[in-house]
Protein backbone atom coordinates (compact mmCIF):
# COMPACT_ATOMS: atom_id res chain seq x y z
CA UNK A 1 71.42 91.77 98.92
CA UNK A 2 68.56 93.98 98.83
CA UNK A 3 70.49 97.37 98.38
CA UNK A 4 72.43 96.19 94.99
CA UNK A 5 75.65 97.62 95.19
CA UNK A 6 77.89 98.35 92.34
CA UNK A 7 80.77 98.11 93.77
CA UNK A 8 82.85 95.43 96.23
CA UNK A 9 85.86 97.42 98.28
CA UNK A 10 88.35 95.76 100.24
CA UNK A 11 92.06 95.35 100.48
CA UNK A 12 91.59 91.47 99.72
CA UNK A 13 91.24 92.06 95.84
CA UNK A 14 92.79 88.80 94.63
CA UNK A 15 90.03 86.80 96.09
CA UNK A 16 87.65 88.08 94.37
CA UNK A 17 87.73 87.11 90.54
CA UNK A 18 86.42 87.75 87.35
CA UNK A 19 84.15 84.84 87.51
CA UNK A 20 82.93 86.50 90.97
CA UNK A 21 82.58 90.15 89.42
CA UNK A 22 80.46 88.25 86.72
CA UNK A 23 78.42 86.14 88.97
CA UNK A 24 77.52 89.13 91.18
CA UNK A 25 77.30 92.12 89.20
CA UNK A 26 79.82 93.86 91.14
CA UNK A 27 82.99 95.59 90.79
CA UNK A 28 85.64 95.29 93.10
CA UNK A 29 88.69 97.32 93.66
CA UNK A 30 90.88 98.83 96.33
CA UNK A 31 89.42 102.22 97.97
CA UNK A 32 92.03 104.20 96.45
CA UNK A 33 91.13 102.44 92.71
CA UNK A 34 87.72 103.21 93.75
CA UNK A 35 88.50 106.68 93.81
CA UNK A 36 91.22 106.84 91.08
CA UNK A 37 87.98 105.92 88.67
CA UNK A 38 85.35 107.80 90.20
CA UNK A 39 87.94 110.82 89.24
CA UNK A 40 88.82 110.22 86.11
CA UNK A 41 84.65 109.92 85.45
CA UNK A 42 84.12 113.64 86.67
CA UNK A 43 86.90 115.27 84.40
């Protein structure tokens, strides 16, 4: 993908694995995980 993302939302997080996360450089997670890290990275 030409943008590079970082991260991989959905609410389908059990197909994509480790070996996935690894191959692609992303990091997938649920919205509200999404936003349960990106808050505990600002305090």
């Amino acid at each position: 993908m030409t943008s590079k993302p970082d991260w991989s939302l959905t609410h389908n997080t059990k197909h994509f694995i480790q070996a996935v996360a690894k191959r692609t450089g992303l990091r997938t997670t649920t919205s509200a995980g999404f936003f349960r890290i990106l808050s505990s990275l600002l305090c």
